[in-house]
N, C-alpha and C. Protein backbone atom coordinates (compact mmCIF):
# COMPACT_ATOMS: atom_id res chain seq x y z
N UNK A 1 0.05 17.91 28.45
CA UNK A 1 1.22 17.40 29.14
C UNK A 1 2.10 16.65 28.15
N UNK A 2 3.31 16.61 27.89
CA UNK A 2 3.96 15.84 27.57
C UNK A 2 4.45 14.38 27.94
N UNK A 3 4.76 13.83 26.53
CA UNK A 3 4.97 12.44 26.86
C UNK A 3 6.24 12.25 27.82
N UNK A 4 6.73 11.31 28.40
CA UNK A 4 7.71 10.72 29.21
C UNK A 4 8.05 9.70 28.54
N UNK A 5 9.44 9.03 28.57
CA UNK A 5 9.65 7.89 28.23
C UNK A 5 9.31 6.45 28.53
N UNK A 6 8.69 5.76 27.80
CA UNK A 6 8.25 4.26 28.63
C UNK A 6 9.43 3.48 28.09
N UNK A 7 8.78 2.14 27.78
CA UNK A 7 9.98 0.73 27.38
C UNK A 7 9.60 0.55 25.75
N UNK A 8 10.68 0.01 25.11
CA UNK A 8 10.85 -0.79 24.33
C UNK A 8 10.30 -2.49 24.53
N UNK A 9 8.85 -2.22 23.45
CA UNK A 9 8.32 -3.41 23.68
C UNK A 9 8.66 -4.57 22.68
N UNK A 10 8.98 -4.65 21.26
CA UNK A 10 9.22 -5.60 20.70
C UNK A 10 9.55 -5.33 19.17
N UNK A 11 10.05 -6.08 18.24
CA UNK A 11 10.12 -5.93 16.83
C UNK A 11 9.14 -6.89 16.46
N UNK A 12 8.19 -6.36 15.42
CA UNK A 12 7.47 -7.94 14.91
C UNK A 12 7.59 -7.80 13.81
N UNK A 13 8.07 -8.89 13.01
CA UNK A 13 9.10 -8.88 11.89
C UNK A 13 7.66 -9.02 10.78
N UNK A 14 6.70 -9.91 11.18
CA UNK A 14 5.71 -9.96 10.28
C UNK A 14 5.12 -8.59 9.73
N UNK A 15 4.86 -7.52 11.03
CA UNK A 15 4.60 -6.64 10.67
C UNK A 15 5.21 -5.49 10.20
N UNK A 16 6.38 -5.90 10.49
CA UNK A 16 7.74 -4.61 10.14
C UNK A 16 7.48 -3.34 10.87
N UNK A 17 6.73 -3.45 12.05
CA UNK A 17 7.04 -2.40 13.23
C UNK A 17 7.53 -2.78 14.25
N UNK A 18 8.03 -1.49 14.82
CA UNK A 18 8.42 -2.07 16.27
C UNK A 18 7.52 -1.08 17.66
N UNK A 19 7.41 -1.93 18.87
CA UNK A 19 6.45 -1.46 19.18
C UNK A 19 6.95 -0.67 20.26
N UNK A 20 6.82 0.14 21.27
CA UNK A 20 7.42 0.83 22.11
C UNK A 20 5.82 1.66 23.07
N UNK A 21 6.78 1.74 24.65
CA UNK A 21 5.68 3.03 25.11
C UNK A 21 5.85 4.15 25.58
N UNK A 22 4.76 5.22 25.78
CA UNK A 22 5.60 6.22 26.60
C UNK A 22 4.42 6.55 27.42
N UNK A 23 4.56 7.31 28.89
CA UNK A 23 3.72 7.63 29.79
C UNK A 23 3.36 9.04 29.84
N UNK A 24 2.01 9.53 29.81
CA UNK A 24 1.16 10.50 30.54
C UNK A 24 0.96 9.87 31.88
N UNK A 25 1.74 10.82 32.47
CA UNK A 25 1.81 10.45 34.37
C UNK A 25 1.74 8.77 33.97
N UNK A 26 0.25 8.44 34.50
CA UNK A 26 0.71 7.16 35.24
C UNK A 26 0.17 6.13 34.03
N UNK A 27 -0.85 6.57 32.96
CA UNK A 27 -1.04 6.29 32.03
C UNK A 27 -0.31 5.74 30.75
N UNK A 28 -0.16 4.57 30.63
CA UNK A 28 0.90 4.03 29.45
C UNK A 28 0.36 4.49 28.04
N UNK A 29 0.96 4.81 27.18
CA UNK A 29 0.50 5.15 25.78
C UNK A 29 1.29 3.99 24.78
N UNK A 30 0.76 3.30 24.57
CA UNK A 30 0.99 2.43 23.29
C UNK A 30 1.56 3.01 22.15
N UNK A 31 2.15 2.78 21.42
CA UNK A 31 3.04 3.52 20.04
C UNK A 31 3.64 2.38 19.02
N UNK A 32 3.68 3.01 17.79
CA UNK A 32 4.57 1.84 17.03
C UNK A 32 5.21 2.75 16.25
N UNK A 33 6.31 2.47 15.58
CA UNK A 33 6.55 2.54 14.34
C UNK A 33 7.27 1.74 13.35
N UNK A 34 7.18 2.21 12.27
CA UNK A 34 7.25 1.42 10.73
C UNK A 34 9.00 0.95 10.61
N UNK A 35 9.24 -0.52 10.50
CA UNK A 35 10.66 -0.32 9.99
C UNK A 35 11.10 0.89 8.96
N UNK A 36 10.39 0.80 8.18
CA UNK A 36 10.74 2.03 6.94
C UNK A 36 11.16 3.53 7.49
N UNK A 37 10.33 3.63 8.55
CA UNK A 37 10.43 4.79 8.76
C UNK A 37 11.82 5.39 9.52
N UNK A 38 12.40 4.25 10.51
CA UNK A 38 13.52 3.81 10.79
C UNK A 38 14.77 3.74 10.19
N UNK A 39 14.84 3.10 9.04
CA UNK A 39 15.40 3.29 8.01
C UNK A 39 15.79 4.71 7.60
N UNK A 40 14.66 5.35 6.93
CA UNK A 40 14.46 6.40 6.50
C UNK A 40 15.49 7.60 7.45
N UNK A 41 14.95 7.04 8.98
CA UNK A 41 15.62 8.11 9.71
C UNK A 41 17.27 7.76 9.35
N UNK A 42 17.67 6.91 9.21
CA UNK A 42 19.36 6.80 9.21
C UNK A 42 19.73 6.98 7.99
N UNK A 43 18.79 7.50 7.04
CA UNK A 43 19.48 7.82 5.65
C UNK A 43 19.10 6.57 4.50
N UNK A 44 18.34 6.05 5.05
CA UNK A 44 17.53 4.79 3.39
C UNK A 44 18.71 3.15 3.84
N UNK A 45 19.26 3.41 5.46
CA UNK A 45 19.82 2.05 5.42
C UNK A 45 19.27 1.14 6.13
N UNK A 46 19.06 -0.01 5.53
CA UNK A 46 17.90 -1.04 5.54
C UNK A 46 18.18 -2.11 7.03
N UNK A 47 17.99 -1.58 8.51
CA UNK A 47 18.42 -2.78 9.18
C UNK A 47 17.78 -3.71 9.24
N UNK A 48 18.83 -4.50 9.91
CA UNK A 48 18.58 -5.90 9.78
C UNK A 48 17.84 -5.95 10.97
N UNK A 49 16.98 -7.69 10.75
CA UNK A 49 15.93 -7.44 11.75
C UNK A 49 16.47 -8.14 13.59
N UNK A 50 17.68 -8.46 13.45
CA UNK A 50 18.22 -8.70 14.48
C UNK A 50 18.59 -7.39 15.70
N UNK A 51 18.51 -6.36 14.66
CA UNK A 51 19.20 -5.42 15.16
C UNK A 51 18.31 -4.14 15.29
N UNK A 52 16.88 -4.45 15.56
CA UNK A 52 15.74 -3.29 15.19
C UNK A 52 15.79 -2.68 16.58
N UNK A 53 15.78 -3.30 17.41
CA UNK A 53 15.74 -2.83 19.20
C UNK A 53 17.27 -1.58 19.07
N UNK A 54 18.25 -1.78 18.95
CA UNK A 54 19.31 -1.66 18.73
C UNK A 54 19.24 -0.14 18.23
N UNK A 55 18.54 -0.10 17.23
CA UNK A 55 18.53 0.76 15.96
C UNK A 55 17.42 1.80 16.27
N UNK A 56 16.17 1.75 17.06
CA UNK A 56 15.42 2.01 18.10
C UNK A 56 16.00 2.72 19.17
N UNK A 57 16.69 2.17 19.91
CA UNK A 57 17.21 3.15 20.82
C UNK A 57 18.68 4.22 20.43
N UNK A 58 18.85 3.93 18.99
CA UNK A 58 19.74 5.33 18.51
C UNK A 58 18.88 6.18 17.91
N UNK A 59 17.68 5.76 18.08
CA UNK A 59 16.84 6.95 17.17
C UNK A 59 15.91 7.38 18.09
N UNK A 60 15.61 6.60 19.62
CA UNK A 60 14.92 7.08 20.77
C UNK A 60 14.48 8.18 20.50
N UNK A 61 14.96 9.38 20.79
CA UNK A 61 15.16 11.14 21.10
C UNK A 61 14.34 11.49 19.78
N UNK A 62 14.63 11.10 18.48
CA UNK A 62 13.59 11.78 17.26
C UNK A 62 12.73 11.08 17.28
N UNK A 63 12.57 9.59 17.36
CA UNK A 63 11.03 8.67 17.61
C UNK A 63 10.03 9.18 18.87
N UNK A 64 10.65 9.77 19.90
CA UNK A 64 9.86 9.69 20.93
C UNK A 64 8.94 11.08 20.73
N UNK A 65 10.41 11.82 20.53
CA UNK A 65 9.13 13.62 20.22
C UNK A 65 8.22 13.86 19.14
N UNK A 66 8.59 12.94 17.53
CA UNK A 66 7.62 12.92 16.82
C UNK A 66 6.13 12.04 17.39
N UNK A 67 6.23 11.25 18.47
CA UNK A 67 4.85 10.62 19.14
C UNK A 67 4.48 11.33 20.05
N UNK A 68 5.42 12.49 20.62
CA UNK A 68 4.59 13.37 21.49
C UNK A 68 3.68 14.27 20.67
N UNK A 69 4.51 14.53 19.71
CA UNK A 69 3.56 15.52 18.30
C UNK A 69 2.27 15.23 18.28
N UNK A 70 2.31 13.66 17.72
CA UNK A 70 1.21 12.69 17.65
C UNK A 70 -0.14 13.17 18.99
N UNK A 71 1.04 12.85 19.67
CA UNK A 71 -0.24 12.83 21.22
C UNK A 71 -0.64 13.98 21.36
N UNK A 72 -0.25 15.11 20.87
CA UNK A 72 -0.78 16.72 21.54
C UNK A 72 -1.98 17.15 20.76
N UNK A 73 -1.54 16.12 19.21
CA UNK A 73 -2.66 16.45 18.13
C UNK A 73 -3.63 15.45 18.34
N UNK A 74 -3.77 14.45 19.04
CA UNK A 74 -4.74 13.39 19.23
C UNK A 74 -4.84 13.03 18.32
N UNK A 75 -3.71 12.56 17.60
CA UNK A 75 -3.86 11.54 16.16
C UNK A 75 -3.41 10.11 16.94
N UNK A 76 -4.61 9.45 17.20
CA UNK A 76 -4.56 7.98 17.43
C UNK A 76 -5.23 7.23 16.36
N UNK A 77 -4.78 5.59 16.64
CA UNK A 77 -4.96 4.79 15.13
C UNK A 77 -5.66 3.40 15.86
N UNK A 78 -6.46 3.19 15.56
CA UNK A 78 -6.27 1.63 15.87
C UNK A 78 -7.53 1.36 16.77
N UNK A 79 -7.73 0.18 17.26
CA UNK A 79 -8.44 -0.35 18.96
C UNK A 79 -7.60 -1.32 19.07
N UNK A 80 -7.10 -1.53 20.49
CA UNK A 80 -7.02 0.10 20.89
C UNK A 80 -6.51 1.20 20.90
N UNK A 81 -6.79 2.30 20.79
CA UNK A 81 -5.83 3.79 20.26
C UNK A 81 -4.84 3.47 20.76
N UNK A 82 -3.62 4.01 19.23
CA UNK A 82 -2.22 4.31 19.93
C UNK A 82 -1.78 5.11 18.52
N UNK A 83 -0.49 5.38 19.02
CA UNK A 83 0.29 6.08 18.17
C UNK A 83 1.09 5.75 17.40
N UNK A 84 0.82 5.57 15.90
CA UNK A 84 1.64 4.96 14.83
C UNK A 84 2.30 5.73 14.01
N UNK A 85 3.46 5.50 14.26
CA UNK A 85 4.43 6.95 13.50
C UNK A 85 5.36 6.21 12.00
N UNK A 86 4.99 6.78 10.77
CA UNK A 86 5.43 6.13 9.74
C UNK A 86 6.56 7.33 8.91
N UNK A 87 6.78 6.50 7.69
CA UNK A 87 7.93 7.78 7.75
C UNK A 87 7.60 9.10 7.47
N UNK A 88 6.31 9.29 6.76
CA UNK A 88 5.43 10.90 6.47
C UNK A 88 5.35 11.60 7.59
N UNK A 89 5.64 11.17 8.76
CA UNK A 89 5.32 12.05 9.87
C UNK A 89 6.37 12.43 10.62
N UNK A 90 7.51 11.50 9.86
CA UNK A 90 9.26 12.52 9.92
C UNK A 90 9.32 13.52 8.89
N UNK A 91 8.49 13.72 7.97
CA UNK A 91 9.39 14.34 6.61
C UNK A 91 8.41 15.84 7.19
N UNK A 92 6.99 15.42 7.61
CA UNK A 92 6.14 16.89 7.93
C UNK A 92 6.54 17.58 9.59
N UNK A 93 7.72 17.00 9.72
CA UNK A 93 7.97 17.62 11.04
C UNK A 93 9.73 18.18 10.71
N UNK A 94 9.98 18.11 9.59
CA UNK A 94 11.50 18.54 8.97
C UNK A 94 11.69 19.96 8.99
C-alpha cells in the first residue's frame, strides 16, 4: 500500500533533521530527513534554520515519494523504526 500524507512534525536544529509523518491507513509512520539533503534538493542552497518547515513543504511531493520508496523496500532505521531519508537516497532515485 502506499504511503498517504501525515504532518509536519518539527526541525531539530541540534540534529539538522526535520521530522515529519505519513500514514498506512490508520498507522502513523515516523520519517526524518537530513537538512543536507534538503538543501541538496534546491540545488546546494543552505536554508536557514528559521525557515526549514517552510522549505519542507516546497519539497513535500519529492520528500514524501522518496519515503514511500523507503517503505515498499522496508528500509527502516532506528527504535523505533522509521524512515530516514538523506541525500543518497535522492541521487539513487534520479
Amino acid at each position: 500500500m502506499t504511503l498517504t500524507q501525515g504532518r509536519f512534525i518539527s526541525y531539530e536544529y541540534d540534529r539538522m533533521v526535520v521530522l515529519f509523518s505519513m500514514h498506512d491507513d490508520e498507522k502513523e509512520i515516523h520519517c526524518a530527513i537530513s537538512t543536507s539533503a534538503m538543501d541538496e534538493l534546491e540545488g546546494g542552497t543552505l536554508g536557514r534554520a528559521g525557515h526549514r518547515e517552510t522549505q519542507f513543504m516546497r519539497l513535500r511531493e519529492r520528500i514524501e515519494a522518496c519515503a514511500d520508496g523507503k517503505y515498499q523496500a522496508k528500509e527502516f532505521e532506528g527504535a523505533p523504526p522509521r524512515i530516514v531519508l538523506r541525500s543518497i537516497d535522492f541521487r539513487q532515485r534520479r
